[in-house]
C-alpha atoms as a PDB file:
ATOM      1  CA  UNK A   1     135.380 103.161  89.649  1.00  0.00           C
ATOM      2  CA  UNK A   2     133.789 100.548  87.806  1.00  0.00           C
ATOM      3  CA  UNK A   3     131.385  99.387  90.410  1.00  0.00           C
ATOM      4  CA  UNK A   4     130.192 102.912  90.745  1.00  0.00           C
ATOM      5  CA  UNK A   5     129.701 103.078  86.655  1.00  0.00           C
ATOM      6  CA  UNK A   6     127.709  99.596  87.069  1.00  0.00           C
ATOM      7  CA  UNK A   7     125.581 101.263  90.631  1.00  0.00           C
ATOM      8  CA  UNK A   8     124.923 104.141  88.154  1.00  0.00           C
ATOM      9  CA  UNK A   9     123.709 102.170  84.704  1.00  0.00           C
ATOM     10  CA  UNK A  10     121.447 100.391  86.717  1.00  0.00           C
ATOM     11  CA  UNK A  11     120.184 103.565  88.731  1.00  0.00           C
ATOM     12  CA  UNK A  12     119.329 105.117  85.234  1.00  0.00           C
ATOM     13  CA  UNK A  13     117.743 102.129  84.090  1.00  0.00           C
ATOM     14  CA  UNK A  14     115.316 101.797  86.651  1.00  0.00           C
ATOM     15  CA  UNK A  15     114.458 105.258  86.293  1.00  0.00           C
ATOM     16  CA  UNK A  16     113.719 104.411  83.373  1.00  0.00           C
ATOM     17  CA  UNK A  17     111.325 101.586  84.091  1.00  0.00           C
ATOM     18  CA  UNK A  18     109.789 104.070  87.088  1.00  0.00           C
ATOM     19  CA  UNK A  19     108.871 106.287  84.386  1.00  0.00           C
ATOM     20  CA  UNK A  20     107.119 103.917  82.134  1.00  0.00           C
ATOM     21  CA  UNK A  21     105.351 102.660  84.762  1.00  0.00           C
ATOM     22  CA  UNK A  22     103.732 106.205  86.059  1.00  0.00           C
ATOM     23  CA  UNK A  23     102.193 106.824  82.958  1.00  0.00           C
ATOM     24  CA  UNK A  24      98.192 106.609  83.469  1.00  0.00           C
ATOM     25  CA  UNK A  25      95.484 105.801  81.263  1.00  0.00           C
ATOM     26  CA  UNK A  26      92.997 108.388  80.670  1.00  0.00           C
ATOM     27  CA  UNK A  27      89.256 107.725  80.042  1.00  0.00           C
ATOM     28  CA  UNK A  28      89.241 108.186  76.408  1.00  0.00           C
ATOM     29  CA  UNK A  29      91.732 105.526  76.292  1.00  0.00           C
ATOM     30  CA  UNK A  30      89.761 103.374  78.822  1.00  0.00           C
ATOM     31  CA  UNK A  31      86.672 103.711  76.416  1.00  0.00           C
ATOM     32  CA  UNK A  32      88.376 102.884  73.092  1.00  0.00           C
ATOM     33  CA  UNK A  33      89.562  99.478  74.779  1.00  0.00           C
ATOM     34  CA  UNK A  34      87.034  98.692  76.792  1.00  0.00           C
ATOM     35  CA  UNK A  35      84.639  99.360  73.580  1.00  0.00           C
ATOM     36  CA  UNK A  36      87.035  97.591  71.328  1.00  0.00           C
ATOM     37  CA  UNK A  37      86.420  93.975  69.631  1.00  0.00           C
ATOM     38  CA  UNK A  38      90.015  92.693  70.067  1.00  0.00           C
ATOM     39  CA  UNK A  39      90.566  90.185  72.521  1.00  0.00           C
ATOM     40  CA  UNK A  40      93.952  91.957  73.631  1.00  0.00           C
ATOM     41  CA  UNK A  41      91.793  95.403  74.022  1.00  0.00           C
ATOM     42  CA  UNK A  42      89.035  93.259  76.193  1.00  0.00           C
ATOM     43  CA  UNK A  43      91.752  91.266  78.069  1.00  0.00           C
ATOM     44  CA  UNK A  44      93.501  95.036  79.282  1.00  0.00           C
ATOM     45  CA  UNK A  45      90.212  96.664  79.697  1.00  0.00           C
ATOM     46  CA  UNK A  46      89.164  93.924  82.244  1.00  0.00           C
ATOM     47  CA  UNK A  47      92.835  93.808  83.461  1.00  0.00           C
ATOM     48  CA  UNK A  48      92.571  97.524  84.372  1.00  0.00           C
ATOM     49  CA  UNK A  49      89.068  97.691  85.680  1.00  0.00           C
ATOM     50  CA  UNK A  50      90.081  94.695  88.447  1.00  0.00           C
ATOM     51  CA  UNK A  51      92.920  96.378  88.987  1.00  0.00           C
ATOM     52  CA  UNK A  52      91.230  99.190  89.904  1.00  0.00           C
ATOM     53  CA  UNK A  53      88.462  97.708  91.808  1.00  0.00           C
ATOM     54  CA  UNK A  54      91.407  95.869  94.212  1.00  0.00           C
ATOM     55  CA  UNK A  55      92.796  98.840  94.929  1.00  0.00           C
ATOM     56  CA  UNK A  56      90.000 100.556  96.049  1.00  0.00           C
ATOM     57  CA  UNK A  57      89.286  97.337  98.306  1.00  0.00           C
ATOM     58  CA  UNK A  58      93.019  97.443  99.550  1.00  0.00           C
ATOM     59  CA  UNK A  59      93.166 101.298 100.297  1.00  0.00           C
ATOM     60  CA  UNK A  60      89.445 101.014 102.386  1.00  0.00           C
ATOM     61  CA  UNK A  61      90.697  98.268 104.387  1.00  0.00           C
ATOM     62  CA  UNK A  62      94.468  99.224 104.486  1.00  0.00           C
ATOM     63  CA  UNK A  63      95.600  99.431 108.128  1.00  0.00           C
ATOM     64  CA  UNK A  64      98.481 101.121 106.856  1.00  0.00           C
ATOM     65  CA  UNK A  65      97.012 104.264 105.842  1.00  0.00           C
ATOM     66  CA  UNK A  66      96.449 106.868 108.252  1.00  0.00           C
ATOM     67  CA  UNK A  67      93.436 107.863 106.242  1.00  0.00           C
ATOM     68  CA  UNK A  68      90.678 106.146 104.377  1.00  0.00           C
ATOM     69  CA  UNK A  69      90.539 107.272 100.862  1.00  0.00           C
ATOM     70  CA  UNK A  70      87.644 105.199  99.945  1.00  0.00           C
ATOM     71  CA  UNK A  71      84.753 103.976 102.225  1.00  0.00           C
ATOM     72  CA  UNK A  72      84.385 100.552 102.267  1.00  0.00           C
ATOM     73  CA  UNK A  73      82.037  98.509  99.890  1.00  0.00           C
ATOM     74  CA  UNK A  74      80.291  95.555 100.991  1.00  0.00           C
ATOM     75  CA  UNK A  75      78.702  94.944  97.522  1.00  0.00           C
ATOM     76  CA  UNK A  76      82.060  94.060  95.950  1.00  0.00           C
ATOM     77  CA  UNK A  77      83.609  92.363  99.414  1.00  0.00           C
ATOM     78  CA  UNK A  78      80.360  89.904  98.819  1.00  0.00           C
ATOM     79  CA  UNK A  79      81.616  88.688  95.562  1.00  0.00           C
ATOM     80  CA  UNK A  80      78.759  89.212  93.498  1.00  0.00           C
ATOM     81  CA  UNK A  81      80.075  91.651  91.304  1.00  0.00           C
ATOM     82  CA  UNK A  82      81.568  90.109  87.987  1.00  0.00           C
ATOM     83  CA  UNK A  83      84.133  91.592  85.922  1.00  0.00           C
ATOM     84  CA  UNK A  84      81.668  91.837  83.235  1.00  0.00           C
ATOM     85  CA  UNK A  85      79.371  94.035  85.611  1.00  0.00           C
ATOM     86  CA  UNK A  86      82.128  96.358  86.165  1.00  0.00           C
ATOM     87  CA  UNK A  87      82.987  96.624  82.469  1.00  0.00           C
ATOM     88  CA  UNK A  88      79.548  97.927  81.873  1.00  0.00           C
ATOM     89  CA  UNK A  89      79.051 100.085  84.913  1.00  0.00           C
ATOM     90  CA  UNK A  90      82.562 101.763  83.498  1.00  0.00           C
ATOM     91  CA  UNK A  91      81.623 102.532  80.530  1.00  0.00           C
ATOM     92  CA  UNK A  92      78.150 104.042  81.905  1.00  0.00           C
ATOM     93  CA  UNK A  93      80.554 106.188  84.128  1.00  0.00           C
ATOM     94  CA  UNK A  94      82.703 107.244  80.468  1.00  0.00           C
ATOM     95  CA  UNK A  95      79.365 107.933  78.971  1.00  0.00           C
ATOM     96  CA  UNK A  96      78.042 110.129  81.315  1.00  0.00           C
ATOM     97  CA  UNK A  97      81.029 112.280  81.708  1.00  0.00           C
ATOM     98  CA  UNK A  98      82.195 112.946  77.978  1.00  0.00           C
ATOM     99  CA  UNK A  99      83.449 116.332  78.733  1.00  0.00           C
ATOM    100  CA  UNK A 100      86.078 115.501  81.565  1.00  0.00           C
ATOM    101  CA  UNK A 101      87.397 111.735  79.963  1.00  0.00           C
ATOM    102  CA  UNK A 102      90.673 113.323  78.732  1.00  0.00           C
ATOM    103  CA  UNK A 103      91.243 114.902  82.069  1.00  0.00           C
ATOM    104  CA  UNK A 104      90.722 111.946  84.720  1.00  0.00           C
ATOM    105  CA  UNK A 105      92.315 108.712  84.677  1.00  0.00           C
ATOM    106  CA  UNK A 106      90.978 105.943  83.674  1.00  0.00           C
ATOM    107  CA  UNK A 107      90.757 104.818  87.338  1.00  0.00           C
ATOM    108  CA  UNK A 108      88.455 107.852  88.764  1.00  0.00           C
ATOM    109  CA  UNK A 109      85.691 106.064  86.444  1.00  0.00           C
ATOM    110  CA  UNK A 110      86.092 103.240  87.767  1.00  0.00           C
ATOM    111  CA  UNK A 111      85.751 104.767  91.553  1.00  0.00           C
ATOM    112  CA  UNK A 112      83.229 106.763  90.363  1.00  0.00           C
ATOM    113  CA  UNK A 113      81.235 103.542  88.764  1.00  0.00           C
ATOM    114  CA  UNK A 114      81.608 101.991  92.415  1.00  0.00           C
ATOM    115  CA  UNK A 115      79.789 104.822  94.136  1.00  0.00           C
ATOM    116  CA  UNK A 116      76.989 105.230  91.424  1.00  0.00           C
ATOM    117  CA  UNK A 117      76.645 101.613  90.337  1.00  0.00           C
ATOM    118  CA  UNK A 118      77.007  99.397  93.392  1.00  0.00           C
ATOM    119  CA  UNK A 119      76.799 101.970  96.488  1.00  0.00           C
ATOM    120  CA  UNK A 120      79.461 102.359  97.496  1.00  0.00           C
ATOM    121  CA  UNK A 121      79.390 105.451 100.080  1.00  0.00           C
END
């Protein structure tokens, strides 16, 4: 009995942490960091934006998916591209679409920077 209390503390704890970790960052929230003149804001803002821009790499060259969801982009895979770039393609991206950047996450800005910034098909 007490192994199965322990089994289901820890079950409810990581649901927990699962739940935390699903929540998203919309563009509005994307902006005000990225925009922002704390350090902190400017470390997360370039923490999300790579983030971002390695998973789109990893899902175009996944061999693990049985579709592509993104077409590959050989600007990035050239390593040109600094984080610094990205920052300001984003932000072009947030710009441009003021009326939708409480409805898509921060992360469709960044996809959507890709294609219109550095051609990516």
């Amino acid at each position: 009995m007490r192994i199965a209390a322990i089994i289901m503390a820890t079950a409810v704890f990581l649901i927990d942490i699962g739940r935390a970790a699903a929540q998203f960052v919309d563009g509005n929230q994307l902006m005000e960091r990225c925009r922002s003149s704390s350090s902190a804001d400017s470390g997360y803002c370039a923490g999300y934006i790579a983030g971002s821009v390695d998973r789109y790499i990893m899902d175009s060259e996944s061999p693990f998916l049985p579709y592509k969801p993104h077409p590959p982009c050989p600007n990035l895979e050239k390593g040109g591209v600094t984080v610094g770039q990205l920052r300001d393609a984003v932000l072009g991206e947030l710009n441009a679409h003021l009326s939708a950047r409480h409805k898509w996450a921060g992360s469709d800005f960044v996809t959507e920077a890709l294609h219109d910034f550095f051609h990516c098909q």
